[in-house]
Structures are given as C-alpha cells and as structure tokens.
Protein backbone atom coordinates (compact mmCIF):
# COMPACT_ATOMS: atom_id res chain seq x y z
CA UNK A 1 140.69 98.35 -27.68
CA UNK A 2 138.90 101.11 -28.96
CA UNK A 3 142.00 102.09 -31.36
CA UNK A 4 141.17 98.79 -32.89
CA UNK A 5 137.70 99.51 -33.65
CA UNK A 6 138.57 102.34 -35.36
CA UNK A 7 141.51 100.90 -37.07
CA UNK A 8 139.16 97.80 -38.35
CA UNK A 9 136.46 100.41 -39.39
CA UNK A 10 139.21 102.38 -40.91
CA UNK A 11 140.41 99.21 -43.37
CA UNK A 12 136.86 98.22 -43.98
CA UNK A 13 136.24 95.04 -41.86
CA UNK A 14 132.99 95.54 -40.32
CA UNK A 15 132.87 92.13 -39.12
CA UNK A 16 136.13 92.40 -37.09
CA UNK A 17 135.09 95.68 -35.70
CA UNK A 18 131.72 94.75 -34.87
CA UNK A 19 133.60 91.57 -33.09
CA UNK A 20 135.81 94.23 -31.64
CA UNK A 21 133.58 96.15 -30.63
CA UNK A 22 131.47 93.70 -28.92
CA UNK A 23 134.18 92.33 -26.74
CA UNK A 24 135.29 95.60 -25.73
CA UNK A 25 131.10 95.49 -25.18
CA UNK A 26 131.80 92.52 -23.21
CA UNK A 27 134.85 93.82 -20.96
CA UNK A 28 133.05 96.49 -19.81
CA UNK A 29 129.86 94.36 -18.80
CA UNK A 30 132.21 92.13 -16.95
CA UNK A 31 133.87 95.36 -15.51
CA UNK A 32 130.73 96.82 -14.22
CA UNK A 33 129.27 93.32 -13.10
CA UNK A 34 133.13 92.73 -10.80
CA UNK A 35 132.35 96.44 -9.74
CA UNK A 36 129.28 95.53 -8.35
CA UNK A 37 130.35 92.26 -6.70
CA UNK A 38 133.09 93.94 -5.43
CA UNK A 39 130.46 96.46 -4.15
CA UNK A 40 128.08 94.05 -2.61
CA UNK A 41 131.25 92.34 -1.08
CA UNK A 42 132.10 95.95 1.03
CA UNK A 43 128.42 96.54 1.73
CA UNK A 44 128.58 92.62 3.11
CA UNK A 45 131.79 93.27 5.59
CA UNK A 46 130.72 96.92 6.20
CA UNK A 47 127.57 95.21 7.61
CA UNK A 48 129.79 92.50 9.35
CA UNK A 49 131.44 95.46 10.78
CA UNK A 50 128.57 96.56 12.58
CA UNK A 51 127.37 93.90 13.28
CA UNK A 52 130.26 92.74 15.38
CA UNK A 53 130.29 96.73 16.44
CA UNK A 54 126.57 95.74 17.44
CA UNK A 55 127.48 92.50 19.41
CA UNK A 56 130.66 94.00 21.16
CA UNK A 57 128.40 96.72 22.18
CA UNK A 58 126.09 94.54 23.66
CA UNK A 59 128.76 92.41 25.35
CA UNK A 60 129.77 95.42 26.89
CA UNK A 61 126.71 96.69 28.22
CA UNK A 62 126.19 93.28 29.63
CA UNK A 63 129.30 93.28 31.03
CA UNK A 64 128.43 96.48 32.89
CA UNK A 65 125.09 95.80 34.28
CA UNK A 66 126.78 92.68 35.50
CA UNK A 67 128.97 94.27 37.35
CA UNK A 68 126.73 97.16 38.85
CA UNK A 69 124.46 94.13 39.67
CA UNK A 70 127.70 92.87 41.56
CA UNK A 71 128.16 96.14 43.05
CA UNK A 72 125.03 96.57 44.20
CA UNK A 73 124.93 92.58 45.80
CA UNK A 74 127.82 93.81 47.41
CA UNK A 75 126.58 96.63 49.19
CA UNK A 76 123.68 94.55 49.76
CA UNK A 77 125.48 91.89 51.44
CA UNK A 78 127.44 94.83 53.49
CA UNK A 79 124.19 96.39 54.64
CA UNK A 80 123.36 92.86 55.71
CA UNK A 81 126.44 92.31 57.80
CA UNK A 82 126.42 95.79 59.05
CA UNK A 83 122.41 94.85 60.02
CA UNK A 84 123.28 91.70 62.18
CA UNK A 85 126.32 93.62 63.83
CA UNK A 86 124.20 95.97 64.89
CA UNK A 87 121.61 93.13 65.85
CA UNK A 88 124.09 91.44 67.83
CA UNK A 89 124.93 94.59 69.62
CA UNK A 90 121.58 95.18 70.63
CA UNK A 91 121.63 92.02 71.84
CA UNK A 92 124.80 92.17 74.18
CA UNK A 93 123.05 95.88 75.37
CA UNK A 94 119.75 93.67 75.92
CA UNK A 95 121.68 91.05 77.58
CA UNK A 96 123.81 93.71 79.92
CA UNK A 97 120.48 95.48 80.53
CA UNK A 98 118.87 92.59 81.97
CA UNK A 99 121.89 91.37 83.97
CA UNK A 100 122.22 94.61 85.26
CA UNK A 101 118.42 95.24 86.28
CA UNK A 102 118.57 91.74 87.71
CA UNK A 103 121.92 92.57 90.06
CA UNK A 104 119.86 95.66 91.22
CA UNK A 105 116.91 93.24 92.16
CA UNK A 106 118.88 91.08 93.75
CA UNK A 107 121.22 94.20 95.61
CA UNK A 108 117.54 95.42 96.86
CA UNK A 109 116.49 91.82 98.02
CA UNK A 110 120.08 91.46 99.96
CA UNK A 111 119.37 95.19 101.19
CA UNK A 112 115.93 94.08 102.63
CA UNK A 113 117.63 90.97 104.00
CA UNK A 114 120.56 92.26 105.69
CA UNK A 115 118.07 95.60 107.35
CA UNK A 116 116.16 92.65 108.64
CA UNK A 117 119.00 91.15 109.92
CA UNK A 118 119.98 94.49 111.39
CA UNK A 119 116.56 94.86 113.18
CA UNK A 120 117.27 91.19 114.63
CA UNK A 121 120.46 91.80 115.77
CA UNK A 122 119.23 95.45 117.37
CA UNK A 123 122.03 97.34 115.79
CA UNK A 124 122.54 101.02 116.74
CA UNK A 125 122.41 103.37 113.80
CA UNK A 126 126.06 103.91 113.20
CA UNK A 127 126.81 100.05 112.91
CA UNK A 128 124.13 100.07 110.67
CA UNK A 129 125.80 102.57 108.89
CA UNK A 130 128.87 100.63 108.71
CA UNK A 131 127.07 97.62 107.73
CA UNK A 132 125.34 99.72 104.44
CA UNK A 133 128.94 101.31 103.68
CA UNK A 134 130.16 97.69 104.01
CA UNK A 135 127.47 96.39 101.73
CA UNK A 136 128.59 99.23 99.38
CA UNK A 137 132.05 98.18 98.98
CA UNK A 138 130.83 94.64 98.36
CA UNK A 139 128.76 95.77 95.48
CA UNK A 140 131.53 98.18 94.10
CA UNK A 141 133.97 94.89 94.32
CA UNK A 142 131.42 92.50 93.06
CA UNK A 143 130.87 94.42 89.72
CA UNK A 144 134.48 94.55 88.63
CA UNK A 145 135.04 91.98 85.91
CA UNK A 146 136.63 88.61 86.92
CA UNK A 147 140.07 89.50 85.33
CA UNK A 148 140.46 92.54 86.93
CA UNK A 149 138.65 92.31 90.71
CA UNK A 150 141.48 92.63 93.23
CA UNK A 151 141.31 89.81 95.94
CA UNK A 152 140.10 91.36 98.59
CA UNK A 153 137.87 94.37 98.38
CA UNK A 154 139.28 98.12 98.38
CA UNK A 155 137.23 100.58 100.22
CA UNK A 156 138.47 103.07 97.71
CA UNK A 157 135.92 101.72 95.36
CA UNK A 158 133.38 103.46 96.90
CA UNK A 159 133.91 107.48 97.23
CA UNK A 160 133.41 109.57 100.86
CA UNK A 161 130.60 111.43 98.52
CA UNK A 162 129.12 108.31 97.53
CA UNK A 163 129.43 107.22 101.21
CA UNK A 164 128.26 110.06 102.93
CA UNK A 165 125.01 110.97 100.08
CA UNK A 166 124.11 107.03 101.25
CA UNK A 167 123.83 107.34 104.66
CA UNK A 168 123.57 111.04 104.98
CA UNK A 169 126.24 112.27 106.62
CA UNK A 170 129.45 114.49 106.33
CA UNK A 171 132.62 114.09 104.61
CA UNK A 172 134.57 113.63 107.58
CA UNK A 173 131.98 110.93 109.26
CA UNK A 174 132.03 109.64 105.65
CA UNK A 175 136.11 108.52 105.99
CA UNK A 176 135.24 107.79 109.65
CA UNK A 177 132.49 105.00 108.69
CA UNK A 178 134.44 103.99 105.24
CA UNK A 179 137.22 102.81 107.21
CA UNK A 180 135.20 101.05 110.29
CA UNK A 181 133.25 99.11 106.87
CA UNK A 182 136.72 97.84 105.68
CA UNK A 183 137.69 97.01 109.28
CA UNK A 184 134.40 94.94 109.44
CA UNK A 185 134.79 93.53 106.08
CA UNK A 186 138.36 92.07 106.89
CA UNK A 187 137.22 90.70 109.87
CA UNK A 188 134.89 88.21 107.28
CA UNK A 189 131.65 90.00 107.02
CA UNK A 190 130.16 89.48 103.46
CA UNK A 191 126.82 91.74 103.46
C-alpha cells in the first residue's frame, strides 16, 4: 500500500495518494482497533479462567470441609457408641454386683437360719461341721450357671483348703468332713 503512495506521489496525483494514503490510514486504525478487541477478548476469557479457577477452588475446599465435617460426625458417632457400650457394661457389672451382694445376704440369712436350726436340733460340733461343709457345696453348686450346673452337686466344688480354713480344721479332717457333707447331701439334705 505504501508503494502506491509513493508511486501516486511519484506521477503527480496528490488526490489519489492522499486517498491512498488515507485508507492505508484507515487499515491500520481498523488494525489497531481488532488488536484491541482481540485484546479485551483474552483479558475477558483470561478472567473467565480464573474465575472458574476461583469457583473450582472453592468447590473444592467445600468439598473438603464437608468431608472432615463427615469425618469428624463419624468419630463422633463412634465415641457415642463406644460411650453406651461402655454404659451398658457398667450396667451388667452394676447388675452382677447387686445380684451378687444380694446372694451373699441371702447365704448369711440361710447361715443364721440353718445355725438356728442346728441349736434346735442340739447338734454336736462335727455334724455341724458337716452341715456348714454341706451348705458349702450347695452354694458352690448353686452359683454355676444354669447351662453348665451338673445335676447333682460335686463335693469337688469346694476345695479341702476351702473346707478346712471354714471350719478350722486339718487337711485330713477336711476330706474326712467333705465326704460325710456329700453323704448327707445325697441322702436329700438341701442346707
């Protein structure tokens, strides 16, 4: 274009060159103003760009803190079961505690009952004895659970030490009184 200018200046026509030179004035204007439209248009999806950079960012960081929140309802709701476990062992401890204290009470109240009985009947000391031993197996049968309580009760549930630390004696007077409390036992006596 701009060898035309000159060429036209060159020959004499000023009016075509100035024409000339006017569109070529013209081109570039329409250059510069597509340059900057183009321009604006990158600086438009550059900011598009982070903007969706902005919002995916954001969706992320949402989607984390939604799922530490889940983590930590989690371990929430684990302490919580983990709580009333522990609750409901307490419990069953309460509940054995109490059933245990009361079986003592009511061992002691048979105790007192069947000494009473013993002073009635005028028993010497070693069928008392035998009678206590007696009881002793009884009790030792009695707290076996249901499912596994043999049918009749085994003197062997009660040891000669625990026998003979109960109603002071020896080893050997121990057996001796063990066996005469079975004897009595299968003849029907129940404490």
């Amino acid at each position: 274009m701009v060898e035309r200018v000159y060429g036209a200046l060159d020959r004499g026509a000023l009016d075509e060159a100035r024409a000339l030179f006017n569109l070529a004035e013209a081109c570039v204007r329409l250059a510069q103003a597509e340059a900057r439209e183009a321009e604006a248009l990158r600086r438009s999806e550059q900011e598009q760009a982070l903007r969706a950079t902005a919002q995916a960012d954001k969706v992320q960081a949402l989607a984390a803190e939604q799922e530490a929140a889940a983590r930590v309802a989690a371990a929430q709701a684990a302490q919580a079961e983990a709580a009333a476990r522990q609750a409901a062992a307490e419990r069953v401890q309460a509940e054995a505690l109490a059933a245990i204290e009361h079986a003592r009470a009511e061992a002691a109240r048979a105790e007192v009952a069947a000494l009473e009985a013993e002073d009635t009947a005028r028993l010497s000391p070693v069928e008392r004895a035998v009678r206590k031993v007696a009881r002793m197996i009884l009790a030792a049968h009695a707290v076996l659970p249901a499912d596994q309580r043999p049918e009749h009760s085994d003197m062997y549930a009660v040891t000669l030490e625990q026998v003979g630390e109960a109603i002071g004696v020896s080893r050997t007077v121990a057996g001796d009184r063990r066996q005469a409390a079975a004897d009595l036992i299968a003849t029907g006596y129940t404490g």
